[in-house]
PDB file of N, CA and C in Angstrom:
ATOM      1  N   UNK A   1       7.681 -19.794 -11.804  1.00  0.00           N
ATOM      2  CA  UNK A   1       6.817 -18.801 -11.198  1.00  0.00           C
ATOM      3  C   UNK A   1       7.608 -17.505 -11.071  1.00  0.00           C
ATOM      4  N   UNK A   2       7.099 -16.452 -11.585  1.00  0.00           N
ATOM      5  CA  UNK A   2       7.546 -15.225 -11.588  1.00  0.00           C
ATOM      6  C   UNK A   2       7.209 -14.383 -10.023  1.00  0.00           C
ATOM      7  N   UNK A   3       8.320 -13.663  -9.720  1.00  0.00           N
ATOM      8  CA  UNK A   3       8.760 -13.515  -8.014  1.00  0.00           C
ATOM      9  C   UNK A   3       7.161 -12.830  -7.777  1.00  0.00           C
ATOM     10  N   UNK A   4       6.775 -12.385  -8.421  1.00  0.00           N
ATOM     11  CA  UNK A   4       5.402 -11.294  -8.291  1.00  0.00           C
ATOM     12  C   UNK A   4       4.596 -11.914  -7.519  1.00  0.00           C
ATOM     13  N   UNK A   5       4.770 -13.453  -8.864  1.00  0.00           N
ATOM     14  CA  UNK A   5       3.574 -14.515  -8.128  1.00  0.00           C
ATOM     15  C   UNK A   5       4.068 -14.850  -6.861  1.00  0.00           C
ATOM     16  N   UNK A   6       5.060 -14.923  -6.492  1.00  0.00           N
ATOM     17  CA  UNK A   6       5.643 -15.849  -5.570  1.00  0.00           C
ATOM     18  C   UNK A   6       5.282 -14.687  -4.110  1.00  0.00           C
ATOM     19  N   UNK A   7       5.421 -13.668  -4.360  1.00  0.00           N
ATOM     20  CA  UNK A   7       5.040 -12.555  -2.980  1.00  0.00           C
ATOM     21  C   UNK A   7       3.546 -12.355  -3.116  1.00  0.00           C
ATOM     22  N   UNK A   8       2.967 -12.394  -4.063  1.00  0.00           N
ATOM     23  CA  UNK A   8       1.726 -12.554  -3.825  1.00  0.00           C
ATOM     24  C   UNK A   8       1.239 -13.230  -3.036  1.00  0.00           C
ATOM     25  N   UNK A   9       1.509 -14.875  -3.014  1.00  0.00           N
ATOM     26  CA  UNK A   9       1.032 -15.919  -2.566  1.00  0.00           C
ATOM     27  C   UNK A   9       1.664 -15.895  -0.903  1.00  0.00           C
ATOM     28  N   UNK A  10       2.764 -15.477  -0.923  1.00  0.00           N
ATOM     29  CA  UNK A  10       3.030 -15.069   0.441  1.00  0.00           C
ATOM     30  C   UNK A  10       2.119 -14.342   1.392  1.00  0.00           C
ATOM     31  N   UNK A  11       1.845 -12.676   0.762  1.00  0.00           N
ATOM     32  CA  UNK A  11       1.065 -12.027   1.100  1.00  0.00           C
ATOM     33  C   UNK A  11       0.217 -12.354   1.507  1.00  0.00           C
ATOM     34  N   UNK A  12      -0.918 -13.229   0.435  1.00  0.00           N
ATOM     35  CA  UNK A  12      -2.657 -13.933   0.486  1.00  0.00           C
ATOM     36  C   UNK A  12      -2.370 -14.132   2.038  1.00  0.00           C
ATOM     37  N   UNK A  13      -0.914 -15.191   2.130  1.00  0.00           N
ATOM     38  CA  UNK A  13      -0.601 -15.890   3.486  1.00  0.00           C
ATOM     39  C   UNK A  13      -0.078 -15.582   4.886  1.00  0.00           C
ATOM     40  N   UNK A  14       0.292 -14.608   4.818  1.00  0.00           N
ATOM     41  CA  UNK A  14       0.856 -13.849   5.839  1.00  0.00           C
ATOM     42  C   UNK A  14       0.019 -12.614   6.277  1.00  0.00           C
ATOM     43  N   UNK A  15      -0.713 -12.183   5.153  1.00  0.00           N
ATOM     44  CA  UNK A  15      -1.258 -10.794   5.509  1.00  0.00           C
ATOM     45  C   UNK A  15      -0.309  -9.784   5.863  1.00  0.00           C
ATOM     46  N   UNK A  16       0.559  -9.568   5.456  1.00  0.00           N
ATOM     47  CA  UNK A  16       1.656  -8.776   4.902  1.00  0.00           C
ATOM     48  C   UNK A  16       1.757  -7.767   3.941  1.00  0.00           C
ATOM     49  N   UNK A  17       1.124  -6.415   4.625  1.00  0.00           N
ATOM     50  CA  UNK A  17       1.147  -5.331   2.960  1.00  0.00           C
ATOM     51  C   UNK A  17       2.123  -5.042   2.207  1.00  0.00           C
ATOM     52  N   UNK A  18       3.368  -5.143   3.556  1.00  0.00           N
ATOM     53  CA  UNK A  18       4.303  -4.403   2.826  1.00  0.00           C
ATOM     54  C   UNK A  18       4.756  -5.621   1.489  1.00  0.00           C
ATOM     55  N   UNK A  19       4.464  -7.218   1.885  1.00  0.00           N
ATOM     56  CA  UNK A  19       4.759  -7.887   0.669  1.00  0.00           C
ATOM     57  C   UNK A  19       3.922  -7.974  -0.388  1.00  0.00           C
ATOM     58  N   UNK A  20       2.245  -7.719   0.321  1.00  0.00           N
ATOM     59  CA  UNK A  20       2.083  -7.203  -1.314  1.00  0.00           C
ATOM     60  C   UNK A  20       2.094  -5.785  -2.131  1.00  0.00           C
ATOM     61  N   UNK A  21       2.270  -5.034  -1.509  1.00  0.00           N
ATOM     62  CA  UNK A  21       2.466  -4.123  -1.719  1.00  0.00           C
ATOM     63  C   UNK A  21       4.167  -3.992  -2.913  1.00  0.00           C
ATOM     64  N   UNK A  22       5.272  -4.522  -2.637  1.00  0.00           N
ATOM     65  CA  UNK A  22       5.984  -5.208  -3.364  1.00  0.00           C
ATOM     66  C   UNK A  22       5.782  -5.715  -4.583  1.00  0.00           C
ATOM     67  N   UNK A  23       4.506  -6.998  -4.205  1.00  0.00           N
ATOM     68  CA  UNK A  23       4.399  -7.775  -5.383  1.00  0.00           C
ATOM     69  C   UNK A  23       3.419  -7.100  -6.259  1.00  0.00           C
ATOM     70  N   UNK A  24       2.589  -5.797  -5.911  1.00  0.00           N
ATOM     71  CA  UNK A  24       2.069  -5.380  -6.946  1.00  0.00           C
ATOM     72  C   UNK A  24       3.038  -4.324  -8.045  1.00  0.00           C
ATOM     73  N   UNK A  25       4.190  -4.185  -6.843  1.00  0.00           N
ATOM     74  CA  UNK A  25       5.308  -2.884  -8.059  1.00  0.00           C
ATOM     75  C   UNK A  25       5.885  -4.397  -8.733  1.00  0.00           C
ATOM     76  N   UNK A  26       6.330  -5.238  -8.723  1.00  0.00           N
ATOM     77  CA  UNK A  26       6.835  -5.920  -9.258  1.00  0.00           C
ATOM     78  C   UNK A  26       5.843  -6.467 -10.711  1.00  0.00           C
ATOM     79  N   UNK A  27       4.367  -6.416 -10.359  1.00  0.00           N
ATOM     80  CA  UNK A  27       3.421  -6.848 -11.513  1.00  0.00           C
ATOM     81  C   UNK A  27       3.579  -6.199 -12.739  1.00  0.00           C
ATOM     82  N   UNK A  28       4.022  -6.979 -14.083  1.00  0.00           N
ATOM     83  CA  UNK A  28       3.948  -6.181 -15.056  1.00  0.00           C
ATOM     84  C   UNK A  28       2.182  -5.695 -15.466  1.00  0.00           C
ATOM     85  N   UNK A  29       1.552  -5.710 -14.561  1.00  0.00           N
ATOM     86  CA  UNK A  29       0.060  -5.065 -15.419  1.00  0.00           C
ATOM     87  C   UNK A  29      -0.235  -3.593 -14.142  1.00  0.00           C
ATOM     88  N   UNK A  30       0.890  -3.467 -13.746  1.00  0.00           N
ATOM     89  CA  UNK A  30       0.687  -2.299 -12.798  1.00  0.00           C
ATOM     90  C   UNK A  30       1.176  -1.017 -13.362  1.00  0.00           C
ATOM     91  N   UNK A  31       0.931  -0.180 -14.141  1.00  0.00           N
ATOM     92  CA  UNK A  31       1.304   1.039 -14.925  1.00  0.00           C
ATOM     93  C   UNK A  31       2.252   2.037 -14.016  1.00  0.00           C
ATOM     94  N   UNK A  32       1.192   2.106 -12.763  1.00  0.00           N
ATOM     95  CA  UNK A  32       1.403   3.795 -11.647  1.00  0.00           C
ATOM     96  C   UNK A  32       1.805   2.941 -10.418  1.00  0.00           C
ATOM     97  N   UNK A  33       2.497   3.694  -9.678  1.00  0.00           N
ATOM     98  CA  UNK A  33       2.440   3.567  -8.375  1.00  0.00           C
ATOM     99  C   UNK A  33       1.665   4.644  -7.385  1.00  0.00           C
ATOM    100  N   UNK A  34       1.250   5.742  -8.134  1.00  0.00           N
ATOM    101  CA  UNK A  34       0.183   6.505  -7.519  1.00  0.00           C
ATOM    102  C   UNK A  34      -0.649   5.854  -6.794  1.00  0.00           C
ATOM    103  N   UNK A  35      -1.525   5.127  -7.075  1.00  0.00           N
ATOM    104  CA  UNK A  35      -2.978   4.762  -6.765  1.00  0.00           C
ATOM    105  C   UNK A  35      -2.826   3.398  -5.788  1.00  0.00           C
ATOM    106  N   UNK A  36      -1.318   2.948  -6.137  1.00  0.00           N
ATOM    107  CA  UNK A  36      -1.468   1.405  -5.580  1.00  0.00           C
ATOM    108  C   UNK A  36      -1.878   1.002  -3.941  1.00  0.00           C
ATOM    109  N   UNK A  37      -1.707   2.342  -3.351  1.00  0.00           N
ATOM    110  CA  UNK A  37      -1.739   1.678  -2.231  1.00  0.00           C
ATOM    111  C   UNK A  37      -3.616   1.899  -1.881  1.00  0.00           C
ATOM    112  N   UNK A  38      -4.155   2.551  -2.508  1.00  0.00           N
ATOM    113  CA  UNK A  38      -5.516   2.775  -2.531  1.00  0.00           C
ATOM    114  C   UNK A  38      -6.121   1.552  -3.185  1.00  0.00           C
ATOM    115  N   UNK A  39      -5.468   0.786  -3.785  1.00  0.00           N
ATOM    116  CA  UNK A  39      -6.026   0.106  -5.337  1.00  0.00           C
ATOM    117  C   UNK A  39      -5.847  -1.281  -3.372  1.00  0.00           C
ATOM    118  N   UNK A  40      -4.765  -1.357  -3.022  1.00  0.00           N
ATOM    119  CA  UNK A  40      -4.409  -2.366  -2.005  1.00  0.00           C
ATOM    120  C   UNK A  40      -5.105  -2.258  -0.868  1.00  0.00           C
ATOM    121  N   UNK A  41      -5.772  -1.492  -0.796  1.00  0.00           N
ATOM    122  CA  UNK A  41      -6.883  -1.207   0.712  1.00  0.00           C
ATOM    123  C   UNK A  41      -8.461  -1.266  -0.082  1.00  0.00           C
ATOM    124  N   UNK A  42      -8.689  -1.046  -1.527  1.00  0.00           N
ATOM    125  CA  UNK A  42      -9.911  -1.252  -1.738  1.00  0.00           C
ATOM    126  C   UNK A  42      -9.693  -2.820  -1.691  1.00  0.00           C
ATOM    127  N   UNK A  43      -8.840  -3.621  -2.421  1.00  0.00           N
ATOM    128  CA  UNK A  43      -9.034  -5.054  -2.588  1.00  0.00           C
ATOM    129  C   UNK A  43      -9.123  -5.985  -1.353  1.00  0.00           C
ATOM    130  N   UNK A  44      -8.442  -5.249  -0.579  1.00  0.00           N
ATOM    131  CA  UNK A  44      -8.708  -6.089   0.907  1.00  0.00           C
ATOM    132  C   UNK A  44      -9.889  -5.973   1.733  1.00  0.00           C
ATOM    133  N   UNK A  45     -10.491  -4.492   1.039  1.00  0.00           N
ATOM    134  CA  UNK A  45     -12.065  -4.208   1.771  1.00  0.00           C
ATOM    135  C   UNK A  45     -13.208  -5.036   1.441  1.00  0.00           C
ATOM    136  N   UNK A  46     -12.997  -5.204  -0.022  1.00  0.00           N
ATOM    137  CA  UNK A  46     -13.728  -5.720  -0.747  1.00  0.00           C
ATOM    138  C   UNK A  46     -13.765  -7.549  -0.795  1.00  0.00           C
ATOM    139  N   UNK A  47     -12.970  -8.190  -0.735  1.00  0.00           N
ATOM    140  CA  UNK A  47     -12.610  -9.648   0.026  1.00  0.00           C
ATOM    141  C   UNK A  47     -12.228  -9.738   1.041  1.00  0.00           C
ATOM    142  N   UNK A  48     -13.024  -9.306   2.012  1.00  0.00           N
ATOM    143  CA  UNK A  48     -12.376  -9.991   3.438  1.00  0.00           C
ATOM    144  C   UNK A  48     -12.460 -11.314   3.819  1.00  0.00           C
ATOM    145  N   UNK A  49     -13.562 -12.106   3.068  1.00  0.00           N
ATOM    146  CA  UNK A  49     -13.427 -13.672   2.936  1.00  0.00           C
ATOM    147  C   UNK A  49     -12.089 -13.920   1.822  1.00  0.00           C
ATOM    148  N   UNK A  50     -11.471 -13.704   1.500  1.00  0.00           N
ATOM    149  CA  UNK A  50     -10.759 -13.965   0.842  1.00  0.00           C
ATOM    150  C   UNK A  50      -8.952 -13.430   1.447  1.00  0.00           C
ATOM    151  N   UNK A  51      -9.293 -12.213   2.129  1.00  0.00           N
ATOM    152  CA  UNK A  51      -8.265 -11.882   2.485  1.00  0.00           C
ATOM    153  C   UNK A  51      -7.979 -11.684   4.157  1.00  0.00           C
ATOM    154  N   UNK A  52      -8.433 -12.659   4.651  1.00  0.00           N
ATOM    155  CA  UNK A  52      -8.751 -12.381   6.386  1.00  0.00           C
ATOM    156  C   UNK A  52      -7.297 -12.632   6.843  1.00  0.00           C
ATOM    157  N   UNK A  53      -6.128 -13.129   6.503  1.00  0.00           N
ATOM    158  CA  UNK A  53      -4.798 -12.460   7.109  1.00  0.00           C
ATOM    159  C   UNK A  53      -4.562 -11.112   7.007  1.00  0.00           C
ATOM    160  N   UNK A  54      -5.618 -10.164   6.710  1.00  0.00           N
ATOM    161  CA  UNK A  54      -5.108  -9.197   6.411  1.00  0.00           C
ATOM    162  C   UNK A  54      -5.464  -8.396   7.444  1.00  0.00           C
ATOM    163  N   UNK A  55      -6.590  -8.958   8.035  1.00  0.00           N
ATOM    164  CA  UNK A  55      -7.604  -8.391   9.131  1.00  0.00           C
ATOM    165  C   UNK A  55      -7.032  -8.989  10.383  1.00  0.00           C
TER     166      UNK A  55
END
């Protein structure tokens, strides 16, 4: 498992931005870091059944 995955799955679990926030600079399909932290507050808006450690 590549560390990306591995802070991801943390994140899902902790609700921890700053780790995913991490594991998305670490993603090789992440181009910019411009947008990421916008790209990381739409995805958590948008699954809050999915992402309720985050809430």
């Amino acid at each position: 498992m590549k560390e990306f995955e591995q802070l991801t799955i943390e994140a899902a679990i902790t609700g921890n931005r700053h780790t995913a926030w991490r594991a998305l600079v670490l993603n090789p399909l992440i181009t910019s870091g411009s947008r990421l932290e916008q790209a990381l507050d739409e995805v958590i808006a948008a699954h809050p059944d999915l992402m309720s450690a985050f809430h």
